[in-house]
C-alpha atoms as a PDB file:
ATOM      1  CA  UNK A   1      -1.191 -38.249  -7.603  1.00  0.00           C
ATOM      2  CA  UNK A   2       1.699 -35.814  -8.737  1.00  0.00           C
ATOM      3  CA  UNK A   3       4.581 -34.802  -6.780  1.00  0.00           C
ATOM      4  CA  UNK A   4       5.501 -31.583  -7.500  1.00  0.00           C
ATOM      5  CA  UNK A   5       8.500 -30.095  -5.567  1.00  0.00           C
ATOM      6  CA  UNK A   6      10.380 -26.401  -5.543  1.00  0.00           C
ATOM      7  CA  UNK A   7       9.259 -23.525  -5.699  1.00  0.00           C
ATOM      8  CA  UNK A   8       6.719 -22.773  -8.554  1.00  0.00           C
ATOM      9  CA  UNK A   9       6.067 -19.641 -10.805  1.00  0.00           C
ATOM     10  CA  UNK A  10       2.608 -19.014 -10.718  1.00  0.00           C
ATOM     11  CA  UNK A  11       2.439 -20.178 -14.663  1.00  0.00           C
ATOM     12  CA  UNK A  12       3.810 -23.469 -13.710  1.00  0.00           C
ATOM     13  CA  UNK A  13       0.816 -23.856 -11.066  1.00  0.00           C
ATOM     14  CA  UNK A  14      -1.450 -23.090 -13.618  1.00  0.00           C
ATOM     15  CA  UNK A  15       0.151 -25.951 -16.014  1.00  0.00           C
ATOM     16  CA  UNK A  16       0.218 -28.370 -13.190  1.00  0.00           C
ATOM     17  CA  UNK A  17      -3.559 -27.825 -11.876  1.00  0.00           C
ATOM     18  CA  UNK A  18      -5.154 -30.424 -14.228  1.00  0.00           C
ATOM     19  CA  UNK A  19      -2.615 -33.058 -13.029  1.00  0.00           C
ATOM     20  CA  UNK A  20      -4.508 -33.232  -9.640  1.00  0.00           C
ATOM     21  CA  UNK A  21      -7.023 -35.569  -9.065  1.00  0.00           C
ATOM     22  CA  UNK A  22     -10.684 -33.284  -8.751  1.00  0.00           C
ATOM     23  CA  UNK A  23     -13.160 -34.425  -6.390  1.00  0.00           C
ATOM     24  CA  UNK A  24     -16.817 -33.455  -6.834  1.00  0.00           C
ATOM     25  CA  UNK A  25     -18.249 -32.390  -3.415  1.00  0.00           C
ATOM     26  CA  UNK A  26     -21.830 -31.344  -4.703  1.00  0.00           C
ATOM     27  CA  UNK A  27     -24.868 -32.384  -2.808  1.00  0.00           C
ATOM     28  CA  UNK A  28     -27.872 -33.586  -4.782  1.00  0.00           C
ATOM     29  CA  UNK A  29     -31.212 -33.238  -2.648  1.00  0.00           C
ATOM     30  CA  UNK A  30     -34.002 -35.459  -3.742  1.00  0.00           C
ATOM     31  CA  UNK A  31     -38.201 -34.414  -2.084  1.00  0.00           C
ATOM     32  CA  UNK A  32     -41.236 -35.784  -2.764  1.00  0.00           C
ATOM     33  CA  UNK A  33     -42.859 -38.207  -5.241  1.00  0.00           C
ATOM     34  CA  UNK A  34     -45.509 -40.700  -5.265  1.00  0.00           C
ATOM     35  CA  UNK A  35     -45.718 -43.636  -3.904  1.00  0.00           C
ATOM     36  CA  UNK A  36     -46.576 -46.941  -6.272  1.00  0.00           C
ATOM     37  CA  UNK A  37     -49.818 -46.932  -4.457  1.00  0.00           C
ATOM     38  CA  UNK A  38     -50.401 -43.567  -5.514  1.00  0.00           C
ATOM     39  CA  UNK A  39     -49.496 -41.726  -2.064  1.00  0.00           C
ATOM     40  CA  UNK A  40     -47.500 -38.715  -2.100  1.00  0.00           C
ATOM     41  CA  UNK A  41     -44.378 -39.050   0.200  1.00  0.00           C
ATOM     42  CA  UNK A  42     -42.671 -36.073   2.501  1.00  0.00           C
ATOM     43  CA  UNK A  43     -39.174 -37.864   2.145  1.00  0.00           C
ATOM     44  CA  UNK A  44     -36.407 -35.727   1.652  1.00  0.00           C
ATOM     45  CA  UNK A  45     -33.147 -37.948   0.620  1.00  0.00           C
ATOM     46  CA  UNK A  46     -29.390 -37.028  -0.285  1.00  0.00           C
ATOM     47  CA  UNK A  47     -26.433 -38.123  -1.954  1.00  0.00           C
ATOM     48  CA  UNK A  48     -22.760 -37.113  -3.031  1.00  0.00           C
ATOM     49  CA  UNK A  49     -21.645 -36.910  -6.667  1.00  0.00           C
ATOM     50  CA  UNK A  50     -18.072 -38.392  -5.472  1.00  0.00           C
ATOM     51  CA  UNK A  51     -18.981 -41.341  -5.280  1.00  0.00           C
ATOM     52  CA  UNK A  52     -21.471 -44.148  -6.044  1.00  0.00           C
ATOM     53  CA  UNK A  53     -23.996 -44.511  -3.804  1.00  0.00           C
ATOM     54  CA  UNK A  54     -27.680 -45.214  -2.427  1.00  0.00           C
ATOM     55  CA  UNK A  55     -29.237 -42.173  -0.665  1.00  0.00           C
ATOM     56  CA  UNK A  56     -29.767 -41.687   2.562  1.00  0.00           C
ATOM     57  CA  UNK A  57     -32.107 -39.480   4.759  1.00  0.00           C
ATOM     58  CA  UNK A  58     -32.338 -35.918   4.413  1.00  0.00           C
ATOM     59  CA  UNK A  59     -35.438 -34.534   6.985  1.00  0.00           C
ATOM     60  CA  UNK A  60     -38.856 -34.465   5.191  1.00  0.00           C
ATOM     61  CA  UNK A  61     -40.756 -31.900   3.640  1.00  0.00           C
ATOM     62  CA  UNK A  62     -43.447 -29.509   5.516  1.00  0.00           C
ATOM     63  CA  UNK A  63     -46.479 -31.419   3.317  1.00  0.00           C
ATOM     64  CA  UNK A  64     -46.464 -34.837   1.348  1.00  0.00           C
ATOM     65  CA  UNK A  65     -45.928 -34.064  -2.234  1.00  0.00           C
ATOM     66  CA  UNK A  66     -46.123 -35.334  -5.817  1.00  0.00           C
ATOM     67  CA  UNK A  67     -48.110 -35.067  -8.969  1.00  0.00           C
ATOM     68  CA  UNK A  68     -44.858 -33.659 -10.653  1.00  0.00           C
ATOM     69  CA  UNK A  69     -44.142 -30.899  -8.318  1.00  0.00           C
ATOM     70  CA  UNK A  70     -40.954 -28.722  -8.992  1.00  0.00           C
ATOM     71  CA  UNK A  71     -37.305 -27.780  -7.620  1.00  0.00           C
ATOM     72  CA  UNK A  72     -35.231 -25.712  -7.505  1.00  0.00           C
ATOM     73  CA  UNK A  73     -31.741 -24.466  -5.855  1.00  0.00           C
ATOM     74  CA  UNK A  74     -29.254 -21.842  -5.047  1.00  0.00           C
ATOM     75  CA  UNK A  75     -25.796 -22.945  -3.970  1.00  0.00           C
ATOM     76  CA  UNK A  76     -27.167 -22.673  -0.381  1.00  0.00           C
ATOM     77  CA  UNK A  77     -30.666 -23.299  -0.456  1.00  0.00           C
ATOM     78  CA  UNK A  78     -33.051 -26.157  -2.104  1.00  0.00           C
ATOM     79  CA  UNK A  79     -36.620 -24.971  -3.053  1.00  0.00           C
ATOM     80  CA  UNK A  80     -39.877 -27.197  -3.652  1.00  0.00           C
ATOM     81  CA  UNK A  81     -43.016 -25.713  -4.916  1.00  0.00           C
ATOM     82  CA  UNK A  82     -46.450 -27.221  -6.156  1.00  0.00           C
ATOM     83  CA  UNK A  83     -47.581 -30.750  -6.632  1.00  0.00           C
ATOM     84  CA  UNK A  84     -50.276 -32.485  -5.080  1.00  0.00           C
ATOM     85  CA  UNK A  85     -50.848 -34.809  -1.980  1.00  0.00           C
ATOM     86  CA  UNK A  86     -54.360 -34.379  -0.561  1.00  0.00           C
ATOM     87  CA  UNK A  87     -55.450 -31.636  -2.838  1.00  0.00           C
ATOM     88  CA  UNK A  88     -53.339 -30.045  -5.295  1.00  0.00           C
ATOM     89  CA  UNK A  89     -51.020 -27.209  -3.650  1.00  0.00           C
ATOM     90  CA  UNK A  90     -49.339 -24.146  -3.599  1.00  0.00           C
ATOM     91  CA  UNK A  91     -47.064 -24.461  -0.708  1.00  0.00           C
ATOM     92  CA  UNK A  92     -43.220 -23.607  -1.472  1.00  0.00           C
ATOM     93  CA  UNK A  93     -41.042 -24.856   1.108  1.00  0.00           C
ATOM     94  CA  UNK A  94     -37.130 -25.015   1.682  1.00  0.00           C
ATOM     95  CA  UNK A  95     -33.935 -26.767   3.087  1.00  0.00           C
ATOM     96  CA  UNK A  96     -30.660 -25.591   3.479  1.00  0.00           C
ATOM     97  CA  UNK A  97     -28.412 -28.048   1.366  1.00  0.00           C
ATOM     98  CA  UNK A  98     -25.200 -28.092   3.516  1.00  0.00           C
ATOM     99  CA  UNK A  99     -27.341 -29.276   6.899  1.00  0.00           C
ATOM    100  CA  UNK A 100     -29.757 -32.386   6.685  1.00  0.00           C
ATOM    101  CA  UNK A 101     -32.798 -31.553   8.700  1.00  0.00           C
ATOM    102  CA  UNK A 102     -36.822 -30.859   7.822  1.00  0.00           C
ATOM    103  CA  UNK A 103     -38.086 -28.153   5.389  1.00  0.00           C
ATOM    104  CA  UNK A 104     -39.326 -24.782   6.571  1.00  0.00           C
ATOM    105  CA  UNK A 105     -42.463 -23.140   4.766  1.00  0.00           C
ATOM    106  CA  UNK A 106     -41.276 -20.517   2.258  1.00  0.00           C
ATOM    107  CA  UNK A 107     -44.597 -18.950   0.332  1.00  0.00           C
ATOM    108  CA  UNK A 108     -46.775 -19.784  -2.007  1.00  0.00           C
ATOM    109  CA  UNK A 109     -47.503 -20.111  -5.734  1.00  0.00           C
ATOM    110  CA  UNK A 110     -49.666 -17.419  -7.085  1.00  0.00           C
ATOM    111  CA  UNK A 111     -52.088 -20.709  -7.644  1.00  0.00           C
ATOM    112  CA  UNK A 112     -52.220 -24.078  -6.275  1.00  0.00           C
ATOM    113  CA  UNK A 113     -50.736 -25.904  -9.220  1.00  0.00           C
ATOM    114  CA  UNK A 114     -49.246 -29.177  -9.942  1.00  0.00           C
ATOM    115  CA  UNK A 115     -47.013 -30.740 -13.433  1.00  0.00           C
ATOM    116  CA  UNK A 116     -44.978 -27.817 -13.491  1.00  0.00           C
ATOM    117  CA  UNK A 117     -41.166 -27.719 -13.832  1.00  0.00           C
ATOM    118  CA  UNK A 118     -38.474 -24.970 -12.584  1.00  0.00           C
ATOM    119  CA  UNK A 119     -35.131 -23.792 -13.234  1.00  0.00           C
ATOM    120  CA  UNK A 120     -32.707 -21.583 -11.516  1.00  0.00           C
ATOM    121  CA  UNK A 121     -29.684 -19.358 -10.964  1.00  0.00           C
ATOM    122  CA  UNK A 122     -27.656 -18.713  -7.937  1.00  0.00           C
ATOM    123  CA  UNK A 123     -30.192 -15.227  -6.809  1.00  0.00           C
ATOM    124  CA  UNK A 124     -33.585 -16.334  -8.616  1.00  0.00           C
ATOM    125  CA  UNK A 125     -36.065 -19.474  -9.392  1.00  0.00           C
ATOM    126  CA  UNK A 126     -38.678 -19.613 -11.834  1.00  0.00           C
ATOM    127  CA  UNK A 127     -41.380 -21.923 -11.939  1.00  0.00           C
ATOM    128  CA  UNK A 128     -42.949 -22.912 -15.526  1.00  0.00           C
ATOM    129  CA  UNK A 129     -46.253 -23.959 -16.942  1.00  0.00           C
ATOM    130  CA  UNK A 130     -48.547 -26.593 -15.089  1.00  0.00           C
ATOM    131  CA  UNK A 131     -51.899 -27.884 -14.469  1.00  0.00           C
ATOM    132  CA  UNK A 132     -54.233 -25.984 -12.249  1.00  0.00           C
ATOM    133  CA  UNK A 133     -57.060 -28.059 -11.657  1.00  0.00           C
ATOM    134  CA  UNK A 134     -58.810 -27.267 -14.520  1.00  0.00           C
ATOM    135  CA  UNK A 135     -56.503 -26.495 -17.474  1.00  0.00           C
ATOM    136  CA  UNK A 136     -52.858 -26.124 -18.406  1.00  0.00           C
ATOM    137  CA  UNK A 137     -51.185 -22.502 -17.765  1.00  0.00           C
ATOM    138  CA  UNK A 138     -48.534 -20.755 -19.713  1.00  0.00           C
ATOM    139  CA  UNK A 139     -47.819 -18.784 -16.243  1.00  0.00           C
ATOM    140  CA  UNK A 140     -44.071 -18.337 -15.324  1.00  0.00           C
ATOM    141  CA  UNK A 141     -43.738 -16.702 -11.412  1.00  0.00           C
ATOM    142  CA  UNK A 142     -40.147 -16.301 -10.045  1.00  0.00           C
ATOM    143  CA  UNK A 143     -38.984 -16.067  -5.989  1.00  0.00           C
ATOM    144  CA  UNK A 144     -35.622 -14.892  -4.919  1.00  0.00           C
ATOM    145  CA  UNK A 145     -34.417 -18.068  -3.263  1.00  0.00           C
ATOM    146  CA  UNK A 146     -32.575 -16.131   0.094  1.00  0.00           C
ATOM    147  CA  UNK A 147     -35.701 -14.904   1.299  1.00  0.00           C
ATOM    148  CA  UNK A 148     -39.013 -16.026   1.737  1.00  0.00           C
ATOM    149  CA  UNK A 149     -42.151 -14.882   0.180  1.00  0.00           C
ATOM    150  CA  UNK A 150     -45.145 -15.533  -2.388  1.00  0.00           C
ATOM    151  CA  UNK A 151     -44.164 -15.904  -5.923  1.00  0.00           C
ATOM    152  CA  UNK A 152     -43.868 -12.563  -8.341  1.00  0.00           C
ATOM    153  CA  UNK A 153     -44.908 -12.515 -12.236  1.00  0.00           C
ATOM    154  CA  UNK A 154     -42.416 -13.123 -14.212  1.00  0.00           C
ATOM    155  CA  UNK A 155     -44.285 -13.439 -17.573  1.00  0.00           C
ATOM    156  CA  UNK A 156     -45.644 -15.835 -19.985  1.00  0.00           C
ATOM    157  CA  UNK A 157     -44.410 -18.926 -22.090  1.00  0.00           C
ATOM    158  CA  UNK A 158     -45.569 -18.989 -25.444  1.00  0.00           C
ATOM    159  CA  UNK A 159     -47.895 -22.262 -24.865  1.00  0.00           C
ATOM    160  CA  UNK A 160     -49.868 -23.721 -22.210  1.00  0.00           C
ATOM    161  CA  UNK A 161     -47.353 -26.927 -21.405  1.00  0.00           C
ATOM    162  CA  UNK A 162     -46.880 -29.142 -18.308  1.00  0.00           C
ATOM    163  CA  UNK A 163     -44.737 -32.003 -17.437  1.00  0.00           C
ATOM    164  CA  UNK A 164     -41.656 -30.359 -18.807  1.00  0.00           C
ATOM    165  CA  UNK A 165     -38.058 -30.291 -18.057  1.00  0.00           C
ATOM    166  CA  UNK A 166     -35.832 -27.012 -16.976  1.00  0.00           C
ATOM    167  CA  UNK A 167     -32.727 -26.164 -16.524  1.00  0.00           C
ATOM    168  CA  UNK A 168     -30.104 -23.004 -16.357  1.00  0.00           C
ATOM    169  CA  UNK A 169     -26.784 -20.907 -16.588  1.00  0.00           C
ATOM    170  CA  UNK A 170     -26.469 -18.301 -14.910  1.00  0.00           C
ATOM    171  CA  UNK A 171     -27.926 -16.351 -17.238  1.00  0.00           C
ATOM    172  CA  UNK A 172     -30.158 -17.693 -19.115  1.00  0.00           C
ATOM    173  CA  UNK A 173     -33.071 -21.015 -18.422  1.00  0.00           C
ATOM    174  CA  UNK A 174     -34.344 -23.201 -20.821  1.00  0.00           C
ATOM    175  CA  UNK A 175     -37.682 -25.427 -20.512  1.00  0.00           C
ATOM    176  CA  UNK A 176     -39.443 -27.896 -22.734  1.00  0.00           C
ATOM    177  CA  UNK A 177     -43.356 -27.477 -23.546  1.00  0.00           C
ATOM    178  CA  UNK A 178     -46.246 -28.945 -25.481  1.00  0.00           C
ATOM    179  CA  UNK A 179     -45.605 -32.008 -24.689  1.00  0.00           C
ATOM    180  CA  UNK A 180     -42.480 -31.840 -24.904  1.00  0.00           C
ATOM    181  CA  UNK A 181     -41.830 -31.413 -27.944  1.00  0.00           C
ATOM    182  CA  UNK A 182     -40.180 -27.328 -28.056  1.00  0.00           C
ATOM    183  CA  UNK A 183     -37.911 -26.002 -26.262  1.00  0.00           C
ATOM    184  CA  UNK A 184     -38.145 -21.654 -24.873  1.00  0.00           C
ATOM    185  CA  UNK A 185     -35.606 -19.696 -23.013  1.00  0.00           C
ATOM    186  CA  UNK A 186     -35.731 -16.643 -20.680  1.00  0.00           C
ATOM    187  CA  UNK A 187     -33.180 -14.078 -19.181  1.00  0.00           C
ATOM    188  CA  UNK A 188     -33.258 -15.439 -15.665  1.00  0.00           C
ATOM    189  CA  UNK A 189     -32.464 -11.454 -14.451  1.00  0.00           C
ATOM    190  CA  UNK A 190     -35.212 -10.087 -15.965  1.00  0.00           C
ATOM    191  CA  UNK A 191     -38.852 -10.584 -16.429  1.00  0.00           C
ATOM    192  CA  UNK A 192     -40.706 -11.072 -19.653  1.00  0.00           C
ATOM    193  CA  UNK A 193     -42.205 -13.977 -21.812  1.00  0.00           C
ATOM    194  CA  UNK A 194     -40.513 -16.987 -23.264  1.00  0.00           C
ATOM    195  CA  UNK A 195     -38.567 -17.743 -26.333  1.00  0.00           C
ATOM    196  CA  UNK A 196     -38.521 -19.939 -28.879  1.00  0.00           C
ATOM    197  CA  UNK A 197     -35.304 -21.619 -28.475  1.00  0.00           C
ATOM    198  CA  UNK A 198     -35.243 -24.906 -30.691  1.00  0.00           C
ATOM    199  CA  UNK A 199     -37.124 -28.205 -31.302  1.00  0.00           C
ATOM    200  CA  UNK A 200     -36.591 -31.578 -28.768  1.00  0.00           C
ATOM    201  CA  UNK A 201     -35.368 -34.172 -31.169  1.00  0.00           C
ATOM    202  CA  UNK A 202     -37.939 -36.922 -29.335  1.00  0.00           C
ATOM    203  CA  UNK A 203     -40.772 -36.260 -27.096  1.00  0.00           C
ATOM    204  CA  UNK A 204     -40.074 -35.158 -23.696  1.00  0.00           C
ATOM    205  CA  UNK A 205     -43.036 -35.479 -21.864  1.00  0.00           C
ATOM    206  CA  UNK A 206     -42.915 -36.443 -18.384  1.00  0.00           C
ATOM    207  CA  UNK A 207     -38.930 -36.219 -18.691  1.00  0.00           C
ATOM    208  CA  UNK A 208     -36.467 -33.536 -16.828  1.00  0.00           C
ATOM    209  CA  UNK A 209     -33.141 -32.146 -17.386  1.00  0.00           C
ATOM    210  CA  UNK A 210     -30.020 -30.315 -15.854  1.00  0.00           C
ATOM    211  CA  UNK A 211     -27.203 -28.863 -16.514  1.00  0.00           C
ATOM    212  CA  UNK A 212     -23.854 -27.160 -15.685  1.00  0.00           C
ATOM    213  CA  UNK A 213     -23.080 -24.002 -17.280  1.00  0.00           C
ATOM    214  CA  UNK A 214     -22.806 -24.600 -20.722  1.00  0.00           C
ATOM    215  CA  UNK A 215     -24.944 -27.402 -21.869  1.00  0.00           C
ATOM    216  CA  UNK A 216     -28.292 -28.460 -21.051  1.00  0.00           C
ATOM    217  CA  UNK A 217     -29.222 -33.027 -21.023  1.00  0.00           C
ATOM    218  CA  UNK A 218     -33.101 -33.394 -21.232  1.00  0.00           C
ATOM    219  CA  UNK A 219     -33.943 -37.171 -20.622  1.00  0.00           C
ATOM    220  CA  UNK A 220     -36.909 -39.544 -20.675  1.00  0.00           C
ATOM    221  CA  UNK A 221     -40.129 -38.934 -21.152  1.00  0.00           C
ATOM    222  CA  UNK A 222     -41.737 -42.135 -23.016  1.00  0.00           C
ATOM    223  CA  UNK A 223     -38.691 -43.405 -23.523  1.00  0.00           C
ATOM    224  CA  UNK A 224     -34.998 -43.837 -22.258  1.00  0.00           C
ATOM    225  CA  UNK A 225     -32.840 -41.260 -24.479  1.00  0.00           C
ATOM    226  CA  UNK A 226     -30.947 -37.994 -23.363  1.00  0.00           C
ATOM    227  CA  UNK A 227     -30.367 -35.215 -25.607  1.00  0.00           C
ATOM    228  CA  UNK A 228     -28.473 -32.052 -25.071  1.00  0.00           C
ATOM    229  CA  UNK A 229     -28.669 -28.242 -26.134  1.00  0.00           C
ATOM    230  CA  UNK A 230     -26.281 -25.598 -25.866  1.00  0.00           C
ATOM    231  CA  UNK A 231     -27.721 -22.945 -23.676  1.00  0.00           C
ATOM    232  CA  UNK A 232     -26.268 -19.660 -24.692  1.00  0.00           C
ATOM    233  CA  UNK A 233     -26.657 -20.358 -28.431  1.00  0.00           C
ATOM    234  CA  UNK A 234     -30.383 -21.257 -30.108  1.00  0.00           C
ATOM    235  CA  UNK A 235     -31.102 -24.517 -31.708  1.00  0.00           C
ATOM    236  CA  UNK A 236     -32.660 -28.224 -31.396  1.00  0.00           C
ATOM    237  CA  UNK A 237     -31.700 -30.873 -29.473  1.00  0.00           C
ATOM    238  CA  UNK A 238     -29.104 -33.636 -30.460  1.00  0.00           C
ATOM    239  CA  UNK A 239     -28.626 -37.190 -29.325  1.00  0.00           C
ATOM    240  CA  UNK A 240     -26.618 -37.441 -26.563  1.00  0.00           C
ATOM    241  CA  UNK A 241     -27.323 -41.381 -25.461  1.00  0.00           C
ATOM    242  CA  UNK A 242     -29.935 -43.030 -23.156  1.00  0.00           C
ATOM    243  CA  UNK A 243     -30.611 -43.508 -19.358  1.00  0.00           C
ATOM    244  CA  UNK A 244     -29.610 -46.820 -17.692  1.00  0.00           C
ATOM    245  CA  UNK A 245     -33.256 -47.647 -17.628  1.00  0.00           C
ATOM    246  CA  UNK A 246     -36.424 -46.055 -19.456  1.00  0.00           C
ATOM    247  CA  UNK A 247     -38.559 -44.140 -17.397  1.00  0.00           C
ATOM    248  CA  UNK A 248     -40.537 -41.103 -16.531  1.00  0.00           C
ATOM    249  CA  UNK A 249     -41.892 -38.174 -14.222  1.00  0.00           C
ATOM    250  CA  UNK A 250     -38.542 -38.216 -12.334  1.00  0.00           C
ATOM    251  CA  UNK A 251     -36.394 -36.074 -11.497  1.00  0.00           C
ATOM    252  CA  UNK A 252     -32.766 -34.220 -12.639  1.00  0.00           C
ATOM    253  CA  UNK A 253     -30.022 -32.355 -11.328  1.00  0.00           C
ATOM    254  CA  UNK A 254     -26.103 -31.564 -11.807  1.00  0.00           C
ATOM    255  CA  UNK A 255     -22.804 -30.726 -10.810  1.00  0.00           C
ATOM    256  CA  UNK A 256     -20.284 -28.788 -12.870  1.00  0.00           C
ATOM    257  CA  UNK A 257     -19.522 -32.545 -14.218  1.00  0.00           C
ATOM    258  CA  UNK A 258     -22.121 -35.147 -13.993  1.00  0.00           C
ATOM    259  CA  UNK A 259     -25.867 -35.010 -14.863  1.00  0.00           C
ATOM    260  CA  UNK A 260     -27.612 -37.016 -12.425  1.00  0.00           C
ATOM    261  CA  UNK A 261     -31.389 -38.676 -12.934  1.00  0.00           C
ATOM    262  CA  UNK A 262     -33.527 -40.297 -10.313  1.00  0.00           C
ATOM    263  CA  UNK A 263     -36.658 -42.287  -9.464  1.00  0.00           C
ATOM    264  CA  UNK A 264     -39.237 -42.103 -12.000  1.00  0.00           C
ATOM    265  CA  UNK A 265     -42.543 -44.666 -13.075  1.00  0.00           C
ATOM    266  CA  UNK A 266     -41.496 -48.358 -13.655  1.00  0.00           C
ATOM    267  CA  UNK A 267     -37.773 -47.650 -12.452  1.00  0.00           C
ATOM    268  CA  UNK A 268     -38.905 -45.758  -9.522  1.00  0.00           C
ATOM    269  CA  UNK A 269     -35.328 -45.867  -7.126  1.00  0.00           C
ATOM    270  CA  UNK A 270     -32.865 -45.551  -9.708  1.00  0.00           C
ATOM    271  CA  UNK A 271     -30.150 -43.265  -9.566  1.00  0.00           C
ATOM    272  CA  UNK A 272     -27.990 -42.991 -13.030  1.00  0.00           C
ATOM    273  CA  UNK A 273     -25.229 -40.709 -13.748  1.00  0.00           C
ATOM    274  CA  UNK A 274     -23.409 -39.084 -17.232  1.00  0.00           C
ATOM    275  CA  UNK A 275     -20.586 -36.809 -17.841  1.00  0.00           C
ATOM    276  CA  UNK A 276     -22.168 -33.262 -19.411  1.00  0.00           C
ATOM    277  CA  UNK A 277     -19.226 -32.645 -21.442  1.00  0.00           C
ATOM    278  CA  UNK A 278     -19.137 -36.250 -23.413  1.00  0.00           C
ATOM    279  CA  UNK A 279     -22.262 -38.216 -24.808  1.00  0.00           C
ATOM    280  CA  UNK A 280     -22.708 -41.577 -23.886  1.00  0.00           C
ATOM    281  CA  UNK A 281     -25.079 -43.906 -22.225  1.00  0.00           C
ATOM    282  CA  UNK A 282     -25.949 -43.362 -18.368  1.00  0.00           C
ATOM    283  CA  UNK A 283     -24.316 -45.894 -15.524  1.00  0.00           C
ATOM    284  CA  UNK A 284     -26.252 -47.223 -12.674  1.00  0.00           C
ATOM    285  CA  UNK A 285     -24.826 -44.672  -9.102  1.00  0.00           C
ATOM    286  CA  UNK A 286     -27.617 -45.466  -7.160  1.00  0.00           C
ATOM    287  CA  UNK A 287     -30.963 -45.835  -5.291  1.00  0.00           C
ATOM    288  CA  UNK A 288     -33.117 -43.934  -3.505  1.00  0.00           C
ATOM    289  CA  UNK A 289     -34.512 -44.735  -0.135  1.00  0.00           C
ATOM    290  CA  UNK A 290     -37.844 -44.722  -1.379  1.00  0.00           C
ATOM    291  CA  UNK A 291     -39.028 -46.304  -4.510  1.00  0.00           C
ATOM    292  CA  UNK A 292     -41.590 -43.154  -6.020  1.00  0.00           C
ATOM    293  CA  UNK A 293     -41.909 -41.061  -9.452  1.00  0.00           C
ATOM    294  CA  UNK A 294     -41.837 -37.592  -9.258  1.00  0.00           C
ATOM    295  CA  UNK A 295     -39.058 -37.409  -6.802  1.00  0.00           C
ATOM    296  CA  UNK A 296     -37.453 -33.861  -7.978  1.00  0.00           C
ATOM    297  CA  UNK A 297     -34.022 -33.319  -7.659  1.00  0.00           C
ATOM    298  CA  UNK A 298     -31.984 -29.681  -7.144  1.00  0.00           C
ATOM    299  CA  UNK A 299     -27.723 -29.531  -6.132  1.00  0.00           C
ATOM    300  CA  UNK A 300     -25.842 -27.031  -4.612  1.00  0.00           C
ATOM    301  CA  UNK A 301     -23.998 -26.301  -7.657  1.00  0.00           C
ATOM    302  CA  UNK A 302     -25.596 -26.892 -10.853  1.00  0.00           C
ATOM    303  CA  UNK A 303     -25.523 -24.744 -14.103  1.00  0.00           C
ATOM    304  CA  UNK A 304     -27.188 -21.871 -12.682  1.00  0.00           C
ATOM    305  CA  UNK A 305     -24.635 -21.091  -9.582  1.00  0.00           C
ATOM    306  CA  UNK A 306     -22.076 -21.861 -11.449  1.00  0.00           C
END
């Protein structure tokens, strides 16, 4: 650690800054998932990006949940919506982040729906696409994450899509669809139907993604490889490396740093890690408490609060 002494001008504490060592204090939330007997779990689980770790307890959620429901987070508040335990469901519940304890009930989708994804900023969440029962939806319905209420319309994607990933700035989300094979983006602040943003480079299905501000890692699906898009420009996505182990339906999140990727069918505890502004392959952080896929992930200060 430096050892600056004196008195400094402000430019020379500006100079100096990056000499000091930065620790990463973000919370990453982990609720839900099934089960490898097929049973959809309440567990709610937590680590710390600053250092290398297996989870531990969090509270649980107000219903079991899996069947690829969704997250999503302020820098306060972690949001879960859809999925399905007994019977597919609508229920949207919440935690706040900073304080473990047990989810309270927040609303409701507009339909009970399950395989969708989510992304968010720091005022607003949006959940994408799913599977109703019947059919895939190209519905997008937004909440604003400090109160509590039913979802709203946001608009429509351009294709009926589930099992895709999400993720944000604070300005603008980006999800995959069709299989995972396109990628659309929306003006979190407004309202209004998708985008096309780009192509995925390799199929994303059953995959997810996060981000910090700037660039977006979407990982898994069929197979173990991360690649990564730019979020305020347009384009596809390029090779960025591949998870610690293959694996998919699990879930993603981020700090302004490190990507994070957990649980997941076949590897269904694992915790991996990689640095968003480098490319490279992921390194084992972690376990979860509970081995389960579909164990979705939100922070406290990913891409879209930051």
């Amino acid at each position: 650690m430096p050892n600056y002494q004196g008195v400094w001008s402000l430019s020379t504490q500006m100079q100096n800054a990056s000499a000091w060592p930065t620790v990463d204090a973000t919370i990453a939330v982990f609720g839900g998932g099934d089960e490898t007997s097929g049973a959809a779990v309440n567990t709610i689980d937590t680590v710390s990006f600053a250092s290398a770790a297996n989870a531990t307890d969090f509270g649980d959620l107000t219903v079991a949940r899996g069947g690829a429901q969704a997250a999503l987070s302020s820098s306060t508040r972690g949001v879960w919506g859809g999925g399905n335990g007994s019977s597919r469901s609508n229920v949207i519940d919440y935690v706040t982040i900073a304080s473990a304890g047990n989810a309270t009930d927040f609303g409701d989708l507009a339909t009970a729906n399950s395989s969708l994804t989510s992304l968010s900023n720091n005022t607003r969440g949006v959940f994408c696409g799913g599977y109703d029962g019947s059919s895939d939806v190209n519905t997008l319905q937004y909440i604003t994450i400090a109160s509590t209420g039913n979802t709203s319309d946001f608009g429509d994607a351009t294709r009926v899509f589930n099992y895709g990933g999400a993720c944000a700035s604070p300005t603008r989300g980006v999800y995959s669809t069709g299989g995972g094979d396109t990628y659309e983006y929306i003006t979190i602040s407004s309202t209004g139907n998708g985008t096309s943003f780009g192509n995925v480079a390799s199929g994303k299905s059953g995959g997810a993604a996060a981000s910090n501000a700037t660039r977006g890692i979407f990982g898994g699906g069929s197979s173990g490889d991360l690649e990564y898009i730019t979020i305020a420009s347009t384009g596809n996505g390029t090779d960025f490396g591949d998870l610690s182990v293959a694996r998919n339906n699990f879930g993603a999140t981020a700090s302004l740093i490190t990507a994070m990727f957990s649980g997941g069918n076949s590897n269904g505890n694992v915790i991996d890690t990689v640095a968003i502004a480098t490319t490279g392959n992921a390194s084992d952080f972690g376990d979860l408490t509970v081995v389960r896929s579909y164990a979705r992930a939100l922070s406290d200060n990913h891409g879209g609060v930051q």
